[in-house]
Protein backbone atom coordinates (compact mmCIF):
# COMPACT_ATOMS: atom_id res chain seq x y z
CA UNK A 1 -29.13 -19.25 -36.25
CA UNK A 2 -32.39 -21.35 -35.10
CA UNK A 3 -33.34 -19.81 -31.80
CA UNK A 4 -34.17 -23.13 -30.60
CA UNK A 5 -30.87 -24.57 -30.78
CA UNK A 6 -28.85 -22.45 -28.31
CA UNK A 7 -25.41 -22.21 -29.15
CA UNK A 8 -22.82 -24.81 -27.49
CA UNK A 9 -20.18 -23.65 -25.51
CA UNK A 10 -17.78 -24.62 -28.46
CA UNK A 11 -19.34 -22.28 -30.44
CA UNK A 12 -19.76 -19.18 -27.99
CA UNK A 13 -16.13 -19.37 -26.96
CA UNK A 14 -14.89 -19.44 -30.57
CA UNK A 15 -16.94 -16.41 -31.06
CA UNK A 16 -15.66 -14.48 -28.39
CA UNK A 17 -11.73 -15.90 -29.43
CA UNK A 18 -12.97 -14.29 -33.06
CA UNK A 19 -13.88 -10.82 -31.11
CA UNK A 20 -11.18 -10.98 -29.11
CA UNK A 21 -9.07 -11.44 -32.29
CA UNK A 22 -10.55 -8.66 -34.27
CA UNK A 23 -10.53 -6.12 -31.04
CA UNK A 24 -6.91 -6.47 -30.51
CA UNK A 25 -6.09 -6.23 -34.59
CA UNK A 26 -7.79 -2.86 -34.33
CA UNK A 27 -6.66 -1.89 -30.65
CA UNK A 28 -2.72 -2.61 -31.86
CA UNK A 29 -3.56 -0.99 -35.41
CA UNK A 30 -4.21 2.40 -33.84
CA UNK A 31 -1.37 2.10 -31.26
CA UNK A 32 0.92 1.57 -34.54
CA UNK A 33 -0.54 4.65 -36.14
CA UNK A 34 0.00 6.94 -33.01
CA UNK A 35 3.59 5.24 -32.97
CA UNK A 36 4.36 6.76 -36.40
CA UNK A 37 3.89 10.36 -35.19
CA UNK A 38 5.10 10.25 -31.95
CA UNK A 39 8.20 8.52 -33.72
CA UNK A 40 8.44 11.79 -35.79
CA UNK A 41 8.06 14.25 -32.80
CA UNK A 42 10.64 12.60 -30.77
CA UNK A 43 13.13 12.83 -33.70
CA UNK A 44 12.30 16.59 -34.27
CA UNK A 45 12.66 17.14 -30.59
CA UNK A 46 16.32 15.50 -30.57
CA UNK A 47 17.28 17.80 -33.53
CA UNK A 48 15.86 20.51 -30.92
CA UNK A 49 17.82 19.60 -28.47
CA UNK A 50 21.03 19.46 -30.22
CA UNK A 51 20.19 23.11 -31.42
CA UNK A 52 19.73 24.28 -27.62
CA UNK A 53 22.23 21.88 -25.80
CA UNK A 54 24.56 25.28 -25.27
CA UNK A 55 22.01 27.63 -24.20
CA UNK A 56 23.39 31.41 -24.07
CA UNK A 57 21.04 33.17 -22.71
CA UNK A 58 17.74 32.52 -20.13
CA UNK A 59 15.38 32.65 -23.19
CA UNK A 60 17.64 29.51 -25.23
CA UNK A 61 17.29 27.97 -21.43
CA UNK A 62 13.70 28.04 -20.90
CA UNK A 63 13.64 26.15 -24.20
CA UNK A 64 16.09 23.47 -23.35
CA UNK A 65 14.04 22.80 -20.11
CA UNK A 66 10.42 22.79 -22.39
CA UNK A 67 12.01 20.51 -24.87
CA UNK A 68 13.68 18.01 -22.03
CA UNK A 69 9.87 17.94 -21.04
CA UNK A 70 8.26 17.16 -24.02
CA UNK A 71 11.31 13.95 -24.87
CA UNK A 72 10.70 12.94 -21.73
CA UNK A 73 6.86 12.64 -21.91
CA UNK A 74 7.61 10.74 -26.02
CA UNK A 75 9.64 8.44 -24.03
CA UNK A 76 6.61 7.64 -21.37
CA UNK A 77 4.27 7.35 -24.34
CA UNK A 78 6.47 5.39 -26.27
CA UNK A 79 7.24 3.10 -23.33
CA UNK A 80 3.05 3.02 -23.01
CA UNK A 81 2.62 1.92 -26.48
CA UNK A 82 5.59 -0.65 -26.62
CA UNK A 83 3.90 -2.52 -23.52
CA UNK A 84 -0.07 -1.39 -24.82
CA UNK A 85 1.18 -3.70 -27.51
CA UNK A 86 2.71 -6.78 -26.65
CA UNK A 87 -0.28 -6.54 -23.97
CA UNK A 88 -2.85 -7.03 -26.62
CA UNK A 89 -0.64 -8.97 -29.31
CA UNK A 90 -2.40 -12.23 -30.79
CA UNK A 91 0.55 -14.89 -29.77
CA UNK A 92 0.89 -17.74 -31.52
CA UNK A 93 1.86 -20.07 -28.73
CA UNK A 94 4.09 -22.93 -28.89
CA UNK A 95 2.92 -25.50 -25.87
CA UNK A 96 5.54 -28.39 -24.75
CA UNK A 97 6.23 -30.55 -22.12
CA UNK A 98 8.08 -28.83 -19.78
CA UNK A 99 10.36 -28.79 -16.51
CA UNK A 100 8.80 -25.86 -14.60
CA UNK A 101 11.97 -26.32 -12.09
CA UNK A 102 14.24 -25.72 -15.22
CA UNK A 103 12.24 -22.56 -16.26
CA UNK A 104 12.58 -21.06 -13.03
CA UNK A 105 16.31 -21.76 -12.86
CA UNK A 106 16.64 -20.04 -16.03
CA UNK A 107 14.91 -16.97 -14.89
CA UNK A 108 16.71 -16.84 -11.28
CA UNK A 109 20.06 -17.34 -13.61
CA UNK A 110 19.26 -13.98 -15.42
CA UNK A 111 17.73 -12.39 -12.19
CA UNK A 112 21.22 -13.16 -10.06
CA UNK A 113 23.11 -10.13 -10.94
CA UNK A 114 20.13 -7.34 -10.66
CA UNK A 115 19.57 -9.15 -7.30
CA UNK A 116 23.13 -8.84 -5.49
CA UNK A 117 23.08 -5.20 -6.76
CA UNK A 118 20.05 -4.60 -5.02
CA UNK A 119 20.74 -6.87 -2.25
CA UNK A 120 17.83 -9.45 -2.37
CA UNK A 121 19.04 -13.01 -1.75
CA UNK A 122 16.63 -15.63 -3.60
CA UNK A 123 15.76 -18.49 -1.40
CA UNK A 124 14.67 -21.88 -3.59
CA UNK A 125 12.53 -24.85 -2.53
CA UNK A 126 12.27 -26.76 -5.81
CA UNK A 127 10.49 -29.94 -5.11
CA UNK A 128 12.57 -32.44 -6.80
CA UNK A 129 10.06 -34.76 -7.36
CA UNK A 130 7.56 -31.95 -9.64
CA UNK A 131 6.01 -33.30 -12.81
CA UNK A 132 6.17 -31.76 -16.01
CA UNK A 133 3.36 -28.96 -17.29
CA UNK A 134 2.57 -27.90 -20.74
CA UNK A 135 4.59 -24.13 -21.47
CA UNK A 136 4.71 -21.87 -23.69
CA UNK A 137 8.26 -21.28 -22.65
CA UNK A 138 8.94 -18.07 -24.56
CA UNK A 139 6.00 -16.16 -22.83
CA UNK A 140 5.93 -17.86 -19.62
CA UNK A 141 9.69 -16.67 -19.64
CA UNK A 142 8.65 -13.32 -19.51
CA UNK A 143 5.97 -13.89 -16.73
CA UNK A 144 7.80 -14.90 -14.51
CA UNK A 145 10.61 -12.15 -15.43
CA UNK A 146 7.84 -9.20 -14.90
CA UNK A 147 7.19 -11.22 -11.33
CA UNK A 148 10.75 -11.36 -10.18
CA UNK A 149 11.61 -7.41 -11.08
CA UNK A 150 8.22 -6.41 -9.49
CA UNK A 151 9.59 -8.57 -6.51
CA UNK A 152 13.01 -6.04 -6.64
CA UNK A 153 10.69 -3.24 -7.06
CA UNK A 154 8.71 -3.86 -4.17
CA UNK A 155 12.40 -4.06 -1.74
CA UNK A 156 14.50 -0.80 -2.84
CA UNK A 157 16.29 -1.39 0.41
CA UNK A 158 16.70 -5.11 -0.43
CA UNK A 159 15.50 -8.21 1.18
CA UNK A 160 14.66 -11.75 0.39
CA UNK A 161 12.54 -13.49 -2.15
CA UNK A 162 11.74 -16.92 -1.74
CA UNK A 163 10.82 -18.94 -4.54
CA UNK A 164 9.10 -22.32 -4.16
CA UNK A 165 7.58 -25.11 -6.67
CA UNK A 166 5.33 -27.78 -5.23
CA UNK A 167 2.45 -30.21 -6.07
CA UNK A 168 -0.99 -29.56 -5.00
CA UNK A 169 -4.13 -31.27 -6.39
CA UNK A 170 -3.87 -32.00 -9.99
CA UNK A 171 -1.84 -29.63 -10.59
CA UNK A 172 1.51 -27.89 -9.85
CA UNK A 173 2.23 -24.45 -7.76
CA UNK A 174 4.75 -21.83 -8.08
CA UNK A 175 4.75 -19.30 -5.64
CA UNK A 176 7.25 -16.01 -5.29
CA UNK A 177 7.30 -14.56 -1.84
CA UNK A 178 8.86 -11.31 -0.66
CA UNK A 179 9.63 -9.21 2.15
CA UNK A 180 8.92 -5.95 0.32
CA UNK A 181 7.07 -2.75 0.99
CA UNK A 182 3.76 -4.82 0.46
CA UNK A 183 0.31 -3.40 -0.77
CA UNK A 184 -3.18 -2.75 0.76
CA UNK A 185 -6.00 -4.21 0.05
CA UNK A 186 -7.55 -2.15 -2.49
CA UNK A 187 -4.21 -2.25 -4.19
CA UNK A 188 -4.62 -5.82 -4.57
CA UNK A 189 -7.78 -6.53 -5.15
CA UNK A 190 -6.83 -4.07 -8.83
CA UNK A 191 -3.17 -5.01 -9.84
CA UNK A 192 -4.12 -7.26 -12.57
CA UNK A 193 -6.59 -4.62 -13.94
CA UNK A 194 -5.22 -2.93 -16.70
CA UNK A 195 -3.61 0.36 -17.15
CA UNK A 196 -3.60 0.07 -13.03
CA UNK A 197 -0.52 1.16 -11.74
CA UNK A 198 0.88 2.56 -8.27
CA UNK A 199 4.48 3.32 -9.48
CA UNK A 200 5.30 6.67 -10.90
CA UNK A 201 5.02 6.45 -14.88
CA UNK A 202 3.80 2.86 -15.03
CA UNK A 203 1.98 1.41 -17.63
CA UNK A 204 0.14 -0.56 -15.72
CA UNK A 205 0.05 -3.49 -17.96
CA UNK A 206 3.06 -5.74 -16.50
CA UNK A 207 0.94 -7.78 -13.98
CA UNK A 208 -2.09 -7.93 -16.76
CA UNK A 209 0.33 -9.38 -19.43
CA UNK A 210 0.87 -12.09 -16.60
CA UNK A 211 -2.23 -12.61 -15.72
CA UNK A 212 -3.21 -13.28 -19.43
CA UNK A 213 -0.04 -15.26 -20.10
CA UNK A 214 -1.07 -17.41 -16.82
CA UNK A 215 -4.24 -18.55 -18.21
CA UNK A 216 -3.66 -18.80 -21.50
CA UNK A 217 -1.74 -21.95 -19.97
CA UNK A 218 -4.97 -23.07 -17.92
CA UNK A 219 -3.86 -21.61 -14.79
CA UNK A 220 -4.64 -19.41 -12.61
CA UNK A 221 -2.26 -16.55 -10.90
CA UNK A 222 -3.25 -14.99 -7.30
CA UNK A 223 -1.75 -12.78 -4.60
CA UNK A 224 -1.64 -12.24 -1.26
CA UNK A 225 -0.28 -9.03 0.20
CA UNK A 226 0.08 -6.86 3.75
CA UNK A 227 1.42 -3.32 3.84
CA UNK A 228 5.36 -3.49 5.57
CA UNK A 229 5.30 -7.70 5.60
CA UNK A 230 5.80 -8.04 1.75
CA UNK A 231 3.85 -10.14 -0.93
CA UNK A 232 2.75 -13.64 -2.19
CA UNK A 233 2.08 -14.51 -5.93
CA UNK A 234 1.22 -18.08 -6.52
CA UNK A 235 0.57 -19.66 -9.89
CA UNK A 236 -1.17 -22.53 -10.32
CA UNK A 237 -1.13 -24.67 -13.76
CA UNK A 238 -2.47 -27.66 -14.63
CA UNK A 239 -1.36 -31.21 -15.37
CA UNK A 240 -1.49 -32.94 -18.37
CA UNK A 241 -4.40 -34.80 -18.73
CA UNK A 242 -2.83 -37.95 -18.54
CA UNK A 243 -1.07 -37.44 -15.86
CA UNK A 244 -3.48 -35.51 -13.63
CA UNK A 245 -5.76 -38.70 -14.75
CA UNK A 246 -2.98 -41.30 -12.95
């Protein structure tokens, strides 16, 4: 490359697309090769546990407990890896015009019976009148399905989530509000780091894979959060160029 003829921004962010690319081959190669063994282990251990599941004496019981330990931690691992890799997967992305009102009814339609067992009632403001963004509808699906759990999550003695659409600037906002336990500040300021997690056994990648699902559509995703008064996530996504220009 000349060093007088800096490289234009076309070029630098194909480059860093091409390490990104190459980083997450070899990141999800090696979580496929640890999945192979730890596939193997948690077999042998279930052929263990068959052998002790009648323990006789306190010898044959202080097995049974070591080997319950040991599935247990294959199935934390396992869980790790599953989400470590659809975390760093390459997607290949299929962007269409879309209702974002639709979308959302689709996910509250799958969310309705997980939410009257754990008694949250989901409050809509859809404005009727909301133009149509580009999706991915496949893995915005699943955004907005690791947002509405994490909502449940955050109420184990139930409450109320309020989702609302609306258009602001050139673009359109969806925000999901609820009256859970709510975070501090520190908390917040970190949830979309990876492999940061405040529940027991979390991966930590859930609000990540959002994050990067979010702006892989040109958007942006914050939140806004007080310990005991719940918590506010609010996407924000672009029009399409035409129509942001009118």
């Amino acid at each position: 490359m000349n060093p007088s003829h800096p490289p234009s921004a076309e070029e630098v962010n194909q480059r860093l697309i091409a390490q990104y690319t190459e980083i997450a081959a070899l990141a999800g190669g090696l979580a496929h090769e640890i999945k192979n063994p730890l596939s193997t282990i948690g077999l042998n251990m279930e052929l263990l546990a068959e052998d002790f599941a009648d323990p006789q004496n306190p010898r044959d019981r202080r097995a049974a407990a070591k080997i319950a330990v040991v599935q247990q931690e294959c199935r934390r691992l396992q869980s790790l890896l599953d989400n470590f890799l659809n975390y760093t997967k390459v997607r290949t992305v299929k962007f269409e015009a879309s209702d974002l009102n639709e979308e959302v009814r689709k996910v509250l339609e799958f969310f309705e019976p997980m939410a009257a067992e754990a008694k949250v009632d989901v409050i809509c403001y859809l404005d009727p009148d909301l133009p149509s963004v580009v999706l991915d509808r496949e893995s915005f699906h699943g955004a907005l399905i690791n947002l509405v759990l994490n909502a449940q999550q955050a109420m184990p003695d139930g409450g109320q989530l309020v989702v609302r659409t609306k258009t602001a600037g050139s673009g359109v906002v969806l925000e999901l509000i609820d009256t859970g336990v709510g975070m501090d500040a520190n908390t917040a300021a970190h949830i979309f780091e990876a492999f940061y997690s405040t529940k027991p056994g979390g991966s930590g990648l859930g609000l990540p894979t959002v994050r990067k699902i979010v702006e892989a559509h040109g958007g942006l995703i914050y939140v806004q959060s007080e310990p005991g008064r719940g918590t506010r996530f609010a996407i924000e996504l672009p029009l399409p160029a035409r129509l942001a220009a009118e």
